[in-house]
PDB file of N, CA and C in Angstrom:
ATOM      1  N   UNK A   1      13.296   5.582 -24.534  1.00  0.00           N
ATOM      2  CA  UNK A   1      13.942   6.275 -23.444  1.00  0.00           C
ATOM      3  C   UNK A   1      14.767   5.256 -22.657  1.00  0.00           C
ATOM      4  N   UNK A   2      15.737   5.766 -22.320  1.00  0.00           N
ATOM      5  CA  UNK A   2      16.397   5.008 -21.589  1.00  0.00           C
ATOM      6  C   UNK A   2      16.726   4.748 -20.246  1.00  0.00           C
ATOM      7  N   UNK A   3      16.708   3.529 -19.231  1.00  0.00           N
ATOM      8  CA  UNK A   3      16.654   3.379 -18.037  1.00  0.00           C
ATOM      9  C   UNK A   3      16.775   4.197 -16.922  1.00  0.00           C
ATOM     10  N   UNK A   4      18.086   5.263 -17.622  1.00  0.00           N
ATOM     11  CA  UNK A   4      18.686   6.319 -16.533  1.00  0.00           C
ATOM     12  C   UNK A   4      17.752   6.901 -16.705  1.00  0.00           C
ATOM     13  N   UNK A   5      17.158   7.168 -17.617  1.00  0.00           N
ATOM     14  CA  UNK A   5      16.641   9.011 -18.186  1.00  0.00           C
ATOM     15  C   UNK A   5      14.706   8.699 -17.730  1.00  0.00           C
ATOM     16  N   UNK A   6      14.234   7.213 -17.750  1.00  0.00           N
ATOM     17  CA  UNK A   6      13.363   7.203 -17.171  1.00  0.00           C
ATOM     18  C   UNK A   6      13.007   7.412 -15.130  1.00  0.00           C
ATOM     19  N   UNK A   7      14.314   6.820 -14.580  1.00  0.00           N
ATOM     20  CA  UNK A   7      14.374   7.221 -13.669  1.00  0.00           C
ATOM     21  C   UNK A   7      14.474   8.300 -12.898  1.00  0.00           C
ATOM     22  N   UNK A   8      15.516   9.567 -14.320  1.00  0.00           N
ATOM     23  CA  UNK A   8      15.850  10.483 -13.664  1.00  0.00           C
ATOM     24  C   UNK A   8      14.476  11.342 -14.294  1.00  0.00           C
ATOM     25  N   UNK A   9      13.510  11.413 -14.830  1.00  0.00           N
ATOM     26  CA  UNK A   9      12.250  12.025 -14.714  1.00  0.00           C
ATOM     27  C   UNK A   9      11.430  11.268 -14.055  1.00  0.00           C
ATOM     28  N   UNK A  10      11.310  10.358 -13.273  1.00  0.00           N
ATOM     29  CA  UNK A  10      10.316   9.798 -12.534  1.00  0.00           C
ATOM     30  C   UNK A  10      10.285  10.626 -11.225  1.00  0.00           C
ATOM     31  N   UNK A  11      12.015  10.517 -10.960  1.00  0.00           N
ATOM     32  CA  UNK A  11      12.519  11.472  -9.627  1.00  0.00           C
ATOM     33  C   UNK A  11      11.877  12.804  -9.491  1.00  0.00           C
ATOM     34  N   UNK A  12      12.530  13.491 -10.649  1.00  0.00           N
ATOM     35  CA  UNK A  12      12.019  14.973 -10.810  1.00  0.00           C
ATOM     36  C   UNK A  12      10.302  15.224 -11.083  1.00  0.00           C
ATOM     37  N   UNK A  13       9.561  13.916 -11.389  1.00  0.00           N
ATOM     38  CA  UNK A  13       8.239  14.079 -10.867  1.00  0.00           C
ATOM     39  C   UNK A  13       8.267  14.026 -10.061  1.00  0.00           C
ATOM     40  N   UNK A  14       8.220  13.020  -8.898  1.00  0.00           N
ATOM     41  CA  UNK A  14       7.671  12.857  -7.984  1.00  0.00           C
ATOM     42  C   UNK A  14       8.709  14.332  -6.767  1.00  0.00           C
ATOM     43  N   UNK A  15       9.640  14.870  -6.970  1.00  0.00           N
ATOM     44  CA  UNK A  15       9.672  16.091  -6.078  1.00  0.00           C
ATOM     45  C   UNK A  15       9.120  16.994  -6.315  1.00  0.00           C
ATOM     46  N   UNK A  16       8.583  17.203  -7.687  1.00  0.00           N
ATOM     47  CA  UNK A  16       7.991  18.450  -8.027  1.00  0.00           C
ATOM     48  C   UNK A  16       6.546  18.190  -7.574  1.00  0.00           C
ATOM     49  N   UNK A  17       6.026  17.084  -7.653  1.00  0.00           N
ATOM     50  CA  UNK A  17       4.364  16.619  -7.895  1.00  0.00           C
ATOM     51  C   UNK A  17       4.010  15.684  -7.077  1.00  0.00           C
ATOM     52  N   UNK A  18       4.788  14.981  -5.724  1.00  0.00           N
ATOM     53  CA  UNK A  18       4.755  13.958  -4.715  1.00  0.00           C
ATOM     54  C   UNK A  18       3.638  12.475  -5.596  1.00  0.00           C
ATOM     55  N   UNK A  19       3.258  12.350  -4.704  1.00  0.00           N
ATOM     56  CA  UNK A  19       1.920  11.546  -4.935  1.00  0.00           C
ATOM     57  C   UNK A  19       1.309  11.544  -6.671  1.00  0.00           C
ATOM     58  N   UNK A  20       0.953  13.044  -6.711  1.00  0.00           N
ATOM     59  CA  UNK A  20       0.129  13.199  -7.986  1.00  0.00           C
ATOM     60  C   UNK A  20       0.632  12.485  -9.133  1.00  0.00           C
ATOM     61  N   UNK A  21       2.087  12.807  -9.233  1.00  0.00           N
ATOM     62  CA  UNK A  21       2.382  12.559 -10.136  1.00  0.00           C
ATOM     63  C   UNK A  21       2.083  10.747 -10.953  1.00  0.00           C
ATOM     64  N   UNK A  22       2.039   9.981  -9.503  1.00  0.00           N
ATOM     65  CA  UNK A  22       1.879   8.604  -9.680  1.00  0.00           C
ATOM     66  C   UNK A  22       0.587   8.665 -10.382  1.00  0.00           C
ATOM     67  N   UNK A  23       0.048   9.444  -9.563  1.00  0.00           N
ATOM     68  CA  UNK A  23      -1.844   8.909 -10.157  1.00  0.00           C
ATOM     69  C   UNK A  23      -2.260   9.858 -11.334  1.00  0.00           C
ATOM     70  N   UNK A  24      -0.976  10.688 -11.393  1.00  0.00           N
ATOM     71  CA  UNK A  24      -1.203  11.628 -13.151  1.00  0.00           C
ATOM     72  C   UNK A  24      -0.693  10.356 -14.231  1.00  0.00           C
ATOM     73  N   UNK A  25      -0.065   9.792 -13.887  1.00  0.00           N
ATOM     74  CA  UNK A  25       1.072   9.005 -15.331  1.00  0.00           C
ATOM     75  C   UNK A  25      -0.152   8.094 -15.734  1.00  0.00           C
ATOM     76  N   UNK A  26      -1.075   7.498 -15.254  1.00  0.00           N
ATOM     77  CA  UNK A  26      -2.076   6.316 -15.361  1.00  0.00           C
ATOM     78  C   UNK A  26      -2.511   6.745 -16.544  1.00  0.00           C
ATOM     79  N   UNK A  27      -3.818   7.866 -16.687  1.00  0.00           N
ATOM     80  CA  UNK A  27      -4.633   8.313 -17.065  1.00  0.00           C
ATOM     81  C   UNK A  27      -3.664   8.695 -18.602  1.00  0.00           C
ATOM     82  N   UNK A  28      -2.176   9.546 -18.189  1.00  0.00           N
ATOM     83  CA  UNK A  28      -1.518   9.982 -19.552  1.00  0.00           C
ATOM     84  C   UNK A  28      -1.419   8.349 -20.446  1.00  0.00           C
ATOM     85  N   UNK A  29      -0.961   7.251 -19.488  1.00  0.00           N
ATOM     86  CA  UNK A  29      -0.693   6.154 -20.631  1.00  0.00           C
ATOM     87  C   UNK A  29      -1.696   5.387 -20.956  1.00  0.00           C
ATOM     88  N   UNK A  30      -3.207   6.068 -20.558  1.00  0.00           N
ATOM     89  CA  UNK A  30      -4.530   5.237 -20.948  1.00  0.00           C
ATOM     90  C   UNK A  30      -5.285   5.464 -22.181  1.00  0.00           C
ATOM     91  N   UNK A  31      -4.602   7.651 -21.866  1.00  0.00           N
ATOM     92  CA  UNK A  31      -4.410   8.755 -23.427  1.00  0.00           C
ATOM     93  C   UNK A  31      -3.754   8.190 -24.303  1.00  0.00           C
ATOM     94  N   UNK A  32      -2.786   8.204 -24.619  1.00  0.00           N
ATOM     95  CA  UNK A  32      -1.598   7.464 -25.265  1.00  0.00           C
ATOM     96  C   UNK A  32      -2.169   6.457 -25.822  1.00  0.00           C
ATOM     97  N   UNK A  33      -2.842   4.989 -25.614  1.00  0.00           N
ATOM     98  CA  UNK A  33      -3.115   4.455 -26.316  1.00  0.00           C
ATOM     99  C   UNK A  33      -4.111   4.068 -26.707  1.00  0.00           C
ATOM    100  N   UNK A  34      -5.410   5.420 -26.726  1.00  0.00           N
ATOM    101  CA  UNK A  34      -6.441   5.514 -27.157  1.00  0.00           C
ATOM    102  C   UNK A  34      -6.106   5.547 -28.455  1.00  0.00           C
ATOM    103  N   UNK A  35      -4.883   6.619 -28.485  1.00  0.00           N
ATOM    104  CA  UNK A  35      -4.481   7.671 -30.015  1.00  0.00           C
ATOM    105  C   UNK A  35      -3.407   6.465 -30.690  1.00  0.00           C
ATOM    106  N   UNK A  36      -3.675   5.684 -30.032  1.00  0.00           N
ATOM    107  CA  UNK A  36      -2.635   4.490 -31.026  1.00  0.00           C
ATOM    108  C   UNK A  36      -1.087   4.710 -30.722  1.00  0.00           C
ATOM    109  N   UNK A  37      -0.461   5.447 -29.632  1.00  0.00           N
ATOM    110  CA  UNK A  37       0.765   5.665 -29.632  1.00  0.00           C
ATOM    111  C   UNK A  37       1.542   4.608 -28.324  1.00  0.00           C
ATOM    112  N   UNK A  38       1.782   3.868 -28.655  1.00  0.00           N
ATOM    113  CA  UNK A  38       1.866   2.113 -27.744  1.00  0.00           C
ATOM    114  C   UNK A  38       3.302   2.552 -26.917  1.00  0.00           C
ATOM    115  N   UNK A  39       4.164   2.824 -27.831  1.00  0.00           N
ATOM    116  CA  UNK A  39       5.125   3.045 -27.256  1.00  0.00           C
ATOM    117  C   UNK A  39       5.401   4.229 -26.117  1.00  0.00           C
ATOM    118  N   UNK A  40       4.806   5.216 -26.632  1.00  0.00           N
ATOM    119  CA  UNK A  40       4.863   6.431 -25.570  1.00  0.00           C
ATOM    120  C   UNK A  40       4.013   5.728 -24.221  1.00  0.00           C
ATOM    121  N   UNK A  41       2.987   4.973 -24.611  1.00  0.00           N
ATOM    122  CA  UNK A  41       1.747   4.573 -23.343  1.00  0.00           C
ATOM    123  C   UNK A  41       3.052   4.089 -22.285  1.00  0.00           C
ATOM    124  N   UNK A  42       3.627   3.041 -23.163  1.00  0.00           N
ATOM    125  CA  UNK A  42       4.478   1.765 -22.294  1.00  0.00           C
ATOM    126  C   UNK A  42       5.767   2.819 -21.565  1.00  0.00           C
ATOM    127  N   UNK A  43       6.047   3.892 -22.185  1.00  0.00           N
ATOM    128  CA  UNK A  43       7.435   4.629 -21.596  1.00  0.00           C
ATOM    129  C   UNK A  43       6.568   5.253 -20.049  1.00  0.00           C
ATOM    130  N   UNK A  44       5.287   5.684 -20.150  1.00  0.00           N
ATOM    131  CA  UNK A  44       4.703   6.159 -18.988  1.00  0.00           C
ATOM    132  C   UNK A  44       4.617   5.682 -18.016  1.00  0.00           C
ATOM    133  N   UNK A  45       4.484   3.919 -18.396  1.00  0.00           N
ATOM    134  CA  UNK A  45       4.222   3.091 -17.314  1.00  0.00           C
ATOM    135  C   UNK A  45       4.987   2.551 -16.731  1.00  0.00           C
ATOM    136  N   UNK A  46       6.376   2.556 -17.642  1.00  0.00           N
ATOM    137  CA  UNK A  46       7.399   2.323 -16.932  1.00  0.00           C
ATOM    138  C   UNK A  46       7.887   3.646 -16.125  1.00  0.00           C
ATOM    139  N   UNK A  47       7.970   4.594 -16.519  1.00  0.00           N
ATOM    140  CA  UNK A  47       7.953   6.062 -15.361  1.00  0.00           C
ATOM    141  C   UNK A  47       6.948   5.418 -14.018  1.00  0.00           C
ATOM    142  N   UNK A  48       5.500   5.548 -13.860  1.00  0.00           N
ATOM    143  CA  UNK A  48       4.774   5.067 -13.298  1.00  0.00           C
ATOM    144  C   UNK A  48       5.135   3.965 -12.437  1.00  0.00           C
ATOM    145  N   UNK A  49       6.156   2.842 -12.761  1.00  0.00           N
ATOM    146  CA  UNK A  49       6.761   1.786 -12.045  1.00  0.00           C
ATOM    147  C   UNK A  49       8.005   2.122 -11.321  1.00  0.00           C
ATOM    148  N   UNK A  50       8.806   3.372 -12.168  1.00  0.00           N
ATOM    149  CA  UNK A  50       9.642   3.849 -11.300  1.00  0.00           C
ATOM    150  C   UNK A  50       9.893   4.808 -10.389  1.00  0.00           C
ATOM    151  N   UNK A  51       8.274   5.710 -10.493  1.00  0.00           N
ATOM    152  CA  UNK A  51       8.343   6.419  -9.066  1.00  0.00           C
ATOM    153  C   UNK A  51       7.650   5.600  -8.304  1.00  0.00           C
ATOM    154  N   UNK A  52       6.944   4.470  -8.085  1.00  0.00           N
ATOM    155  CA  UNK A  52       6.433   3.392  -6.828  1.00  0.00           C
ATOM    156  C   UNK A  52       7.604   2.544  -6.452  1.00  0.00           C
ATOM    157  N   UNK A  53       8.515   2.410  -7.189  1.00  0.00           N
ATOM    158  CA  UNK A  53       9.425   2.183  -6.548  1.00  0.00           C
ATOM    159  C   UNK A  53      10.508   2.707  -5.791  1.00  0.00           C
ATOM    160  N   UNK A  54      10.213   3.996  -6.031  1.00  0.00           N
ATOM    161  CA  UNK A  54      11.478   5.001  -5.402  1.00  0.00           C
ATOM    162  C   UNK A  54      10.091   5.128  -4.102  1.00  0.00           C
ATOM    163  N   UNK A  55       8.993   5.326  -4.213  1.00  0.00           N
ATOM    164  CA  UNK A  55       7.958   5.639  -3.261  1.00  0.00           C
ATOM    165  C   UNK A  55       8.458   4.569  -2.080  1.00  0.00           C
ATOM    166  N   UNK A  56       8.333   3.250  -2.695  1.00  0.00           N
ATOM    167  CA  UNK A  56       8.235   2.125  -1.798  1.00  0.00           C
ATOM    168  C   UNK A  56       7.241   1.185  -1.877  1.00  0.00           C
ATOM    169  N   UNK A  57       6.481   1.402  -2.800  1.00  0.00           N
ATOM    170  CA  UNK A  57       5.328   0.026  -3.166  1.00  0.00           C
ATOM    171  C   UNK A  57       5.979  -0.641  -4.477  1.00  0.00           C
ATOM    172  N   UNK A  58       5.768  -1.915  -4.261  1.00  0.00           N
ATOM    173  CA  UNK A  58       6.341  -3.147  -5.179  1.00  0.00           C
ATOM    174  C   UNK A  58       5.156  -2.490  -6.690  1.00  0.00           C
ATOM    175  N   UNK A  59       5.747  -2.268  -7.951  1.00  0.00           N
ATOM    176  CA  UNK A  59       5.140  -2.206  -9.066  1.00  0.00           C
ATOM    177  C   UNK A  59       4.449  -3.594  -9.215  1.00  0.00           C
ATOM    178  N   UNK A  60       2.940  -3.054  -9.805  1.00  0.00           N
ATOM    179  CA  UNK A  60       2.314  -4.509 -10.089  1.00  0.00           C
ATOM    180  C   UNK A  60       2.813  -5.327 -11.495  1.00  0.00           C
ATOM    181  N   UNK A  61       2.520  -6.644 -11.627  1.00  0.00           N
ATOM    182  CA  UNK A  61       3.210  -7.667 -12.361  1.00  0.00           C
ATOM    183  C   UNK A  61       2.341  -7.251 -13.721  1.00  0.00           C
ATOM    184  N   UNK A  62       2.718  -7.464 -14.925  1.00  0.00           N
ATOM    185  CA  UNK A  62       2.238  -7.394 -15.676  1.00  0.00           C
ATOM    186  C   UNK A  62       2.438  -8.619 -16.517  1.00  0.00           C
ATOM    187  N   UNK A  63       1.360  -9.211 -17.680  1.00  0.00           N
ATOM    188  CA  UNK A  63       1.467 -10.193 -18.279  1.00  0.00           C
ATOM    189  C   UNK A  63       1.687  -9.501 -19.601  1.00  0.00           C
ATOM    190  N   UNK A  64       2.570 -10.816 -20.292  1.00  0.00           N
ATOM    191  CA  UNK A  64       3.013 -10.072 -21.842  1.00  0.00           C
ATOM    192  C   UNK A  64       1.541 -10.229 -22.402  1.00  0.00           C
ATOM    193  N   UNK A  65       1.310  -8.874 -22.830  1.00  0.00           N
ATOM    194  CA  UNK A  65      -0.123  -9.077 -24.087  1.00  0.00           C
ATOM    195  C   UNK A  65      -0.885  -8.492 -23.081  1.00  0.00           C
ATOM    196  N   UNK A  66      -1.062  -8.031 -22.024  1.00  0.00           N
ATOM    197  CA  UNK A  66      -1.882  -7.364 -21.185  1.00  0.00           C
ATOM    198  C   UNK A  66      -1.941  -6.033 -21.393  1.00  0.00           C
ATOM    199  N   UNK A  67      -3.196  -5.530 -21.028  1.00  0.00           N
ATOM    200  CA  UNK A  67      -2.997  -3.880 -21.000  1.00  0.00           C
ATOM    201  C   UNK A  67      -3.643  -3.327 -20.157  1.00  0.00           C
ATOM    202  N   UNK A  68      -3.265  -2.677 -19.068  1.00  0.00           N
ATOM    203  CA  UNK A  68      -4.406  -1.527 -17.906  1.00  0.00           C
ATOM    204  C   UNK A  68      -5.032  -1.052 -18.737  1.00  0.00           C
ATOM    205  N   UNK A  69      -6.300  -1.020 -17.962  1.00  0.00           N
ATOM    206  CA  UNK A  69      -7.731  -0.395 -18.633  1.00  0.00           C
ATOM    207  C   UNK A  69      -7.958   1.079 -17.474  1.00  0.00           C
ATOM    208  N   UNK A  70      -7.394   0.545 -15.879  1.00  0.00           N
ATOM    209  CA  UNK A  70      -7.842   1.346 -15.221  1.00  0.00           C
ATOM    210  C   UNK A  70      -6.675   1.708 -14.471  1.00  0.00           C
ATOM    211  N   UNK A  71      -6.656   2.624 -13.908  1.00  0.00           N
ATOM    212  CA  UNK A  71      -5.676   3.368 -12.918  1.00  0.00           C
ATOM    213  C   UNK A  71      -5.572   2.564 -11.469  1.00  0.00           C
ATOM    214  N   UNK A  72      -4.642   2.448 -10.805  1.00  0.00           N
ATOM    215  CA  UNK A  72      -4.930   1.493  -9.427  1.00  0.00           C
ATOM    216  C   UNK A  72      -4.228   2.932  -8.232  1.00  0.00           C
TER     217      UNK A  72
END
């Protein structure tokens, strides 16, 4: 997915779904790579980074080779 198109559904979450939507995307990209699907996990989390940033909280840092276990 691409930069615009992640932003422009991050947007249209977070008006449709405020808040929730942040603390819905966690749990979908924790699904995601239970079932082995890495790439879809990582497109969530970057959604996930771009409605906290349209919110106003700094996205947390991630290390290459790291993976959330838990929702913050």
């Amino acid at each position: 997915m691409r930069e615009i198109e992640i932003h422009g559904f991050a947007r249209r979450l977070l008006e449709a779904h405020g808040a929730q939507a942040i603390a819905g995307s966690c749990p979908n990209a924790i699904e995601l790579e239970a079932k082995g699907e890495a790439e879809l996990a990582r497109t969530w989390r970057h959604i996930e980074d771009a409605m906290k940033l349209m919110r106003g909280a700094a996205p947390k840092l991630k290390l290459p080779g790291s993976r959330v276990t838990r929702c913050a």
